[in-house]
C-alpha atoms as a PDB file:
ATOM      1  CA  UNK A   1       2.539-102.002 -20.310  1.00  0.00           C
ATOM      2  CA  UNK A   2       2.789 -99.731 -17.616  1.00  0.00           C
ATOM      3  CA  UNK A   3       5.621 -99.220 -14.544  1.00  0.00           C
ATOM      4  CA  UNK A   4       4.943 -98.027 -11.096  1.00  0.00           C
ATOM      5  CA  UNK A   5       6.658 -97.256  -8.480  1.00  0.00           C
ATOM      6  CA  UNK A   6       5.837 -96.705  -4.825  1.00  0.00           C
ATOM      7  CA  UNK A   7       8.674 -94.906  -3.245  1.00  0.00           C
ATOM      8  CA  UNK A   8       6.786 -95.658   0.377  1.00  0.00           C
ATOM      9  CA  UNK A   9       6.478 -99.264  -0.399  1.00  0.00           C
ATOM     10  CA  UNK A  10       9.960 -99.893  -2.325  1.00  0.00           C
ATOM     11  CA  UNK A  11       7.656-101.489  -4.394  1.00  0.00           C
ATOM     12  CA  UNK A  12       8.470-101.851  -8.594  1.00  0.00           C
ATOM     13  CA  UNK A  13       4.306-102.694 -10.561  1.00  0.00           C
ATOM     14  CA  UNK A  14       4.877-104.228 -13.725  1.00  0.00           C
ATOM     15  CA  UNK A  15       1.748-104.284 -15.327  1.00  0.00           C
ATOM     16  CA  UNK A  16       1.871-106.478 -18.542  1.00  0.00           C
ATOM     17  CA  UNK A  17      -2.104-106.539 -19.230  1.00  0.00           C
ATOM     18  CA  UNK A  18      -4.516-103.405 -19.327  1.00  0.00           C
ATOM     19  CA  UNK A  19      -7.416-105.785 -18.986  1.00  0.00           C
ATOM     20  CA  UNK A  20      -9.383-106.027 -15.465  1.00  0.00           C
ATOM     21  CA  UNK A  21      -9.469-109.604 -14.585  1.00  0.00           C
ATOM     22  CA  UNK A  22      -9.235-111.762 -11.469  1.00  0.00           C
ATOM     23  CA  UNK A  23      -5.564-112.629 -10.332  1.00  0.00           C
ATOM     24  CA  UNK A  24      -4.230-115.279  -8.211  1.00  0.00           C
ATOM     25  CA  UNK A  25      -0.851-113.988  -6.623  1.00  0.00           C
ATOM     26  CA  UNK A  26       2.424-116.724  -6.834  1.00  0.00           C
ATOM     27  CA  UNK A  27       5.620-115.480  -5.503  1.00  0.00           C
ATOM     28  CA  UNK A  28       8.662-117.289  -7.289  1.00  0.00           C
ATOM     29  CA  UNK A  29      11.530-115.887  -5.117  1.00  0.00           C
ATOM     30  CA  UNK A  30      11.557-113.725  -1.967  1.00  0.00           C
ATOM     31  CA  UNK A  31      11.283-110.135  -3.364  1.00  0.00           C
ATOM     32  CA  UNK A  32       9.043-111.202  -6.800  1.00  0.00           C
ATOM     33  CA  UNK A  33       5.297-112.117  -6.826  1.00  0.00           C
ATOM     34  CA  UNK A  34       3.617-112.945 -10.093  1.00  0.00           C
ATOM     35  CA  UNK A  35      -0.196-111.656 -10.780  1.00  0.00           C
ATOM     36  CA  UNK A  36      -1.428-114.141 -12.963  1.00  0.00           C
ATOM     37  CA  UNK A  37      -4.611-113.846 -14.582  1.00  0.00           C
ATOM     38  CA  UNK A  38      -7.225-115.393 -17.287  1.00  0.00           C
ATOM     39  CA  UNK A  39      -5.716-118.823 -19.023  1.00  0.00           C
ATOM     40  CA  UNK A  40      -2.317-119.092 -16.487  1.00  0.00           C
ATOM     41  CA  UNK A  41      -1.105-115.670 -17.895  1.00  0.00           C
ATOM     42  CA  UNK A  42       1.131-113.733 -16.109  1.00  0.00           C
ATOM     43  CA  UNK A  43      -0.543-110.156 -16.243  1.00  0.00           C
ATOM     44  CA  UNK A  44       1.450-108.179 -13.639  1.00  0.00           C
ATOM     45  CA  UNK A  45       4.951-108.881 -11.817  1.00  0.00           C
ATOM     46  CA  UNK A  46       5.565-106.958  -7.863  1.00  0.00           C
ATOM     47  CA  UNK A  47       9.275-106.346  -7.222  1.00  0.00           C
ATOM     48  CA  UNK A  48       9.662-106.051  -3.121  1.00  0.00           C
ATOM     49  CA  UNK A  49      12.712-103.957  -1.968  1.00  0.00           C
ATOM     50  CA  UNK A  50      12.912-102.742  -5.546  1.00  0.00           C
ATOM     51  CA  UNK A  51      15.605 -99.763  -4.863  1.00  0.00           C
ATOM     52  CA  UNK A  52      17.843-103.285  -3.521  1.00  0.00           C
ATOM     53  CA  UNK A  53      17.398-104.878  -6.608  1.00  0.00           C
ATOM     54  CA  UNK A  54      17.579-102.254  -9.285  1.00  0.00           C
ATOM     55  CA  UNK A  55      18.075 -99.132 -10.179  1.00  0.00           C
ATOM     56  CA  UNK A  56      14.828 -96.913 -11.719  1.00  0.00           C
ATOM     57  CA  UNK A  57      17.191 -95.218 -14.198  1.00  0.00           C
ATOM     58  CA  UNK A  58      18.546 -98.124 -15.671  1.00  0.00           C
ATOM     59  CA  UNK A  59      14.509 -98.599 -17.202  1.00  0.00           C
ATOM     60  CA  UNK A  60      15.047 -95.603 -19.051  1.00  0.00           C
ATOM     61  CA  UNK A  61      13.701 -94.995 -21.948  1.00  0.00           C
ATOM     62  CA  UNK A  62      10.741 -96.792 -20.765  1.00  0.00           C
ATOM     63  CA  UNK A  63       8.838 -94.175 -19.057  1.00  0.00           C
ATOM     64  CA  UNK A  64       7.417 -94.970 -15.554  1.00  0.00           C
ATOM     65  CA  UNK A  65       5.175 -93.135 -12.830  1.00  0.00           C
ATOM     66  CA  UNK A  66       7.180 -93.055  -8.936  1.00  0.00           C
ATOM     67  CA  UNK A  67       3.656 -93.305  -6.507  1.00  0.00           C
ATOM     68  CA  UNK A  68       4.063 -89.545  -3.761  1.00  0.00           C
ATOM     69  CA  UNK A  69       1.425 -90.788  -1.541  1.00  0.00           C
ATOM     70  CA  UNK A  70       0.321 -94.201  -0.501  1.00  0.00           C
ATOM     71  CA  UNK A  71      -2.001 -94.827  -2.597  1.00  0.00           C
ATOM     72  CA  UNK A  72      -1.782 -98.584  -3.613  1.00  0.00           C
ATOM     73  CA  UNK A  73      -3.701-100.830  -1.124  1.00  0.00           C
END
């Protein structure tokens, strides 16, 4: 598993499969978007307007990479 986070954005990357595959994008609420990939998995969840959602600290222990440039396309 692996967190980003795109301070530019506000954008929170959950990415729940290290495996590249095709994804079809479904968003389930306003701010949340589901990646889901081979066999109806979900592989990767998007949090919009993460900072109004959440706070980054409360993730801790879980270790997670905050995105200095805009580098996500």
């Amino acid at each position: 598993m692996q967190i980003t986070y795109d301070v530019f954005r506000d954008l929170l990357y959950i990415r729940l499969d290290d495996q590249p595959q095709p994804v079809i994008n479904r968003r389930v609420s306003e701010n949340v978007v589901l990646d889901i990939g081979e066999g109806d998995r979900i592989v990767g969840i998007e949090i919009l307007d993460a900072s109004e959602s959440l706070v980054l600290e409360r993730l801790l222990p879980v270790r997670f990479q905050v995105l200095q440039e805009a580098t996500l396309a």
